[in-house]
N, C-alpha and C. Protein backbone atom coordinates (compact mmCIF):
# COMPACT_ATOMS: atom_id res chain seq x y z
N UNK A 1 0.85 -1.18 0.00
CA UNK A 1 0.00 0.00 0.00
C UNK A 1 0.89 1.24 0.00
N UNK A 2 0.62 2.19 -0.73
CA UNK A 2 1.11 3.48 -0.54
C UNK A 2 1.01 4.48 0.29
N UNK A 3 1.76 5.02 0.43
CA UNK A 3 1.49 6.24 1.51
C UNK A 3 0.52 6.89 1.16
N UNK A 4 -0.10 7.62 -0.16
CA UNK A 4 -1.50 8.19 0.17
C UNK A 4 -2.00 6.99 0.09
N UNK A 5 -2.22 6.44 -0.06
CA UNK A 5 -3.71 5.66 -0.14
C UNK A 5 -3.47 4.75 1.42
N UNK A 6 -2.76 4.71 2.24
CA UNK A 6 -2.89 4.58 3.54
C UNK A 6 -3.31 5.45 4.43
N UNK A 7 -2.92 7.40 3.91
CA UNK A 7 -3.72 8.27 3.95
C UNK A 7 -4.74 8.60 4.24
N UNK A 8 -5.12 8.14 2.68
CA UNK A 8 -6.58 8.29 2.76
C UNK A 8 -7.83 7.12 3.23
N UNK A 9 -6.94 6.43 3.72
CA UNK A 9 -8.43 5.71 4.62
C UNK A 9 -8.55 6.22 5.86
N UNK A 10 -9.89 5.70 6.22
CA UNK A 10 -10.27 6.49 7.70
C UNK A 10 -9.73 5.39 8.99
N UNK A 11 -9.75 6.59 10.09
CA UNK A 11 -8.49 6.37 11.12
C UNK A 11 -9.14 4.64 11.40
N UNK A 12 -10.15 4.43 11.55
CA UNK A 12 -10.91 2.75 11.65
C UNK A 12 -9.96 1.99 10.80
N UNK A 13 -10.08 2.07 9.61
CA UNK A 13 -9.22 0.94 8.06
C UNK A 13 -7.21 1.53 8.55
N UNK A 14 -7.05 2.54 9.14
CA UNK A 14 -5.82 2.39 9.57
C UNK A 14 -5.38 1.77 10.62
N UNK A 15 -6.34 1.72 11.67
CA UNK A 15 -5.68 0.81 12.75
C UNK A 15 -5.96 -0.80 12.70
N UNK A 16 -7.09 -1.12 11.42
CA UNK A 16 -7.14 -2.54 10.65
C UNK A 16 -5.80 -2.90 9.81
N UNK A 17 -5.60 -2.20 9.32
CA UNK A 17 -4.50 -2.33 8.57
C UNK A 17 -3.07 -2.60 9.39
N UNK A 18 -2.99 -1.60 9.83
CA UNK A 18 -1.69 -1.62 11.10
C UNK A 18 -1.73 -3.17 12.02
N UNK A 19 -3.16 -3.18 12.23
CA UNK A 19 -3.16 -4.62 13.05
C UNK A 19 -2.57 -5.94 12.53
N UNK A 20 -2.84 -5.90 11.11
CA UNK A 20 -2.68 -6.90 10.26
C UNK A 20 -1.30 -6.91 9.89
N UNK A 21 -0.77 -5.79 9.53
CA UNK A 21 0.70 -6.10 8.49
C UNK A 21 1.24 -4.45 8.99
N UNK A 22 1.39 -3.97 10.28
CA UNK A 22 2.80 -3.49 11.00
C UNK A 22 3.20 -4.27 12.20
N UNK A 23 4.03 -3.60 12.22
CA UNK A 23 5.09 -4.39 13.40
C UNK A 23 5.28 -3.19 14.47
N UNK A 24 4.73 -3.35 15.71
CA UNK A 24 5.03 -2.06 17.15
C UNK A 24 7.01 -2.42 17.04
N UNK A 25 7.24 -0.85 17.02
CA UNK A 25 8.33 -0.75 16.95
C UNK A 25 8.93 -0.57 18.68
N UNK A 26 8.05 0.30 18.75
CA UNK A 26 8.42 0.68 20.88
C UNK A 26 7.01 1.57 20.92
N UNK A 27 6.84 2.14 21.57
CA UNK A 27 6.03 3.21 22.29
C UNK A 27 6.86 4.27 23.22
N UNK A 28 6.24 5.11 23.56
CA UNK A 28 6.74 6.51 24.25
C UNK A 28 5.15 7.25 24.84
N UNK A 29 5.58 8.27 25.72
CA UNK A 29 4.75 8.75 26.29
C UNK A 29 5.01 10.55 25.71
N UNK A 30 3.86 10.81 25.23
CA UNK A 30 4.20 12.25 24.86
C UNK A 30 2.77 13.01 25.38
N UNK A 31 2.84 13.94 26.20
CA UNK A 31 1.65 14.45 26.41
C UNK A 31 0.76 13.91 27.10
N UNK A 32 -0.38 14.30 26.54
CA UNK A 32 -1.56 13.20 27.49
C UNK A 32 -1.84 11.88 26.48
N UNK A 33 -0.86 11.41 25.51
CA UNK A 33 -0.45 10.37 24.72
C UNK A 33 0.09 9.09 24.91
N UNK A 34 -0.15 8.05 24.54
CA UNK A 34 0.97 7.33 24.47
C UNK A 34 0.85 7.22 23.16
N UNK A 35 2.30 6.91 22.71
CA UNK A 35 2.33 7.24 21.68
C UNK A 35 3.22 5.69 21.05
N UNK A 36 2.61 5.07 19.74
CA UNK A 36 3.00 4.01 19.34
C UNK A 36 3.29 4.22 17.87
N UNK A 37 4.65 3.76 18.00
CA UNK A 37 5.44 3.66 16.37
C UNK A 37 5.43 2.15 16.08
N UNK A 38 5.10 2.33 15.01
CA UNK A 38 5.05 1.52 13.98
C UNK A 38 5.75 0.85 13.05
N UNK A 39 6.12 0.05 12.55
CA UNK A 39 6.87 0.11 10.86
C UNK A 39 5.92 -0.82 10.19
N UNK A 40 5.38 -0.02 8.75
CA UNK A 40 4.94 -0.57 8.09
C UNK A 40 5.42 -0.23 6.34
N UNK A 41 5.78 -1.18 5.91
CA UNK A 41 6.32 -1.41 4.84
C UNK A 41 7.31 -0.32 4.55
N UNK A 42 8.14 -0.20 5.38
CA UNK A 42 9.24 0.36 5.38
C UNK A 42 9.11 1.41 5.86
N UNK A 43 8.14 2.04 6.32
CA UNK A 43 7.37 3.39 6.62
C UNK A 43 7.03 3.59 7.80
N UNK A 44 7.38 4.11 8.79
CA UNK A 44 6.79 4.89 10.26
C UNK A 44 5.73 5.25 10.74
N UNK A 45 5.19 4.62 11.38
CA UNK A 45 3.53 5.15 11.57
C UNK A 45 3.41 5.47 12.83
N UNK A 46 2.96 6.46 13.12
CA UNK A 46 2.43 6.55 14.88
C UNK A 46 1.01 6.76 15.02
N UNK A 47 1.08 5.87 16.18
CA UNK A 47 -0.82 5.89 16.87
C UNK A 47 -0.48 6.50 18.27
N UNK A 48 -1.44 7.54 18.21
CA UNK A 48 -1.71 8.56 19.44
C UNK A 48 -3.06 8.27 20.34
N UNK A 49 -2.94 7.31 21.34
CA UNK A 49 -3.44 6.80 22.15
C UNK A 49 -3.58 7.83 23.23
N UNK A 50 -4.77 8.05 23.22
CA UNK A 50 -5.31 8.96 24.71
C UNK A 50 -5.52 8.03 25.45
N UNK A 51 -5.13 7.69 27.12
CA UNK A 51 -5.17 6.73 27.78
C UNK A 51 -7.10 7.37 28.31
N UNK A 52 -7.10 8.54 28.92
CA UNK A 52 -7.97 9.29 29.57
C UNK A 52 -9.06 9.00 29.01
N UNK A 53 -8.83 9.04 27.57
CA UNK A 53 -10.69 8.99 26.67
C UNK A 53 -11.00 7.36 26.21
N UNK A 54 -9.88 6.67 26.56
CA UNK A 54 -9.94 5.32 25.70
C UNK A 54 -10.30 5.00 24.60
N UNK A 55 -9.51 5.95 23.83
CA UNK A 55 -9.39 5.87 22.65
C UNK A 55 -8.06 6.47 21.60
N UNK A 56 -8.16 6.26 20.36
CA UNK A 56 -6.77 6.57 19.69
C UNK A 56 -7.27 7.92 18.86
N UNK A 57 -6.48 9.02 19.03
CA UNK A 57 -6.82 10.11 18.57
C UNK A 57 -6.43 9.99 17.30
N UNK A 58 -5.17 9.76 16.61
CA UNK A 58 -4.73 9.92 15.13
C UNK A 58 -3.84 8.65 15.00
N UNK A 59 -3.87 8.37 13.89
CA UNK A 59 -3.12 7.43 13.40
C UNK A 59 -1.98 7.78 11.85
N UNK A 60 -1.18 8.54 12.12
CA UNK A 60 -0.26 9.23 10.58
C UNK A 60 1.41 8.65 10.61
N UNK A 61 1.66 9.57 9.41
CA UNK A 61 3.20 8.66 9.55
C UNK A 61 3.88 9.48 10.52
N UNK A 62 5.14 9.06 10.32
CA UNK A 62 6.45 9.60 11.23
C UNK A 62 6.29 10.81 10.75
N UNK A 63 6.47 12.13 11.15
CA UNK A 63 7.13 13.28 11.02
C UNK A 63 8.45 13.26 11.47
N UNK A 64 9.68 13.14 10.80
CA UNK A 64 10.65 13.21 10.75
C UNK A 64 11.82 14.66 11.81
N UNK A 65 10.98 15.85 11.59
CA UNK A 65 11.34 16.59 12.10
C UNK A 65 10.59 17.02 13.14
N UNK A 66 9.99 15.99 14.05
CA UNK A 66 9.47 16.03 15.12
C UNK A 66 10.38 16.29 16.45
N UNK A 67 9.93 17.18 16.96
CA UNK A 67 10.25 17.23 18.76
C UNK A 67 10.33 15.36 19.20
N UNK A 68 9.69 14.48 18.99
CA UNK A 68 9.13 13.13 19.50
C UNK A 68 10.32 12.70 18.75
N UNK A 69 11.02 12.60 18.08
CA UNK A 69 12.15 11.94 17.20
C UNK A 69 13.19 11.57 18.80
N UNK A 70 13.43 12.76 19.22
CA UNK A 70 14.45 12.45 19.85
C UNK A 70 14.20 11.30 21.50
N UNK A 71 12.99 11.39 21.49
CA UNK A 71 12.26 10.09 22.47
C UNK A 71 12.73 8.72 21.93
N UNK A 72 12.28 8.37 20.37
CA UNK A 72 12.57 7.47 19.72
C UNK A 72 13.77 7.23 19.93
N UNK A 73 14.99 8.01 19.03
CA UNK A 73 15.91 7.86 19.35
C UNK A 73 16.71 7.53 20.82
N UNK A 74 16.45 7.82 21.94
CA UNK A 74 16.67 7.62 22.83
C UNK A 74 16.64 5.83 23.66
N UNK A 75 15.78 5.45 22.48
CA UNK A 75 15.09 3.85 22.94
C UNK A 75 15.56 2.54 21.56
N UNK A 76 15.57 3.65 20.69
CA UNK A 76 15.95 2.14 19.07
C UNK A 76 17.18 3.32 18.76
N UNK A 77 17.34 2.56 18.22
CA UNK A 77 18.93 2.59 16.65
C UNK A 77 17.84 2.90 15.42
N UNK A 78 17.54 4.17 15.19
CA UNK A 78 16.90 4.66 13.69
C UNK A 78 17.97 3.96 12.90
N UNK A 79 17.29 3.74 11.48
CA UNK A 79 18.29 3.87 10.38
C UNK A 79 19.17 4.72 10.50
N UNK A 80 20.30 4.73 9.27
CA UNK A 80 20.93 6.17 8.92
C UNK A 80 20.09 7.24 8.46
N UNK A 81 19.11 7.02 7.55
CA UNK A 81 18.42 8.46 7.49
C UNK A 81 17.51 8.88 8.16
N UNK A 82 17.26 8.80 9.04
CA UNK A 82 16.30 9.07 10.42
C UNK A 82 17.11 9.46 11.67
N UNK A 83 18.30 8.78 11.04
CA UNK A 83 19.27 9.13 12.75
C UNK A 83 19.39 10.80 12.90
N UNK A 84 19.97 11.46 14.36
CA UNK A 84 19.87 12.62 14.72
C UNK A 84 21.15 13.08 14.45
């Protein structure tokens, strides 16, 4: 699947999808978040888990130039092009 067209399904068909064919990379706590990375088909996904509402607020890819990068980093070995 492609990045838009993983996009563009709704946040329901993304966390079906994710269930089926990603792999939890680690998790982190950001905010009133927990926050779960992903890898799916070579690609970074995070799910933003509100513990409080019991439920998952967004489901998108990695932002690369995220503040949250350096959490990650702190816990896995990024690739080389992801590293800090």
């Amino acid at each position: 699947m492609t990045k838009d067209r993983f996009l563009a399904l709704t946040l329901a068909e993304r966390a079906k999808w994710l269930y089926f064919n990603g792999q939890l990379v680690t998790s982190i706590r950001y905010y009133r978040h927990k926050v779960n990375l992903y890898m799916l088909d070579k690609v970074y996904v995070e799910v933003f888990y509100n513990h409080r509402q019991d439920k998952v607020d967004q489901i998108e890819l990695l932002d690369i130039s995220s503040k949250r990068m350096n959490f990650y980093a702190d816990q896995i070995k990024l690739p080389g092009d992801l590293a800090l």
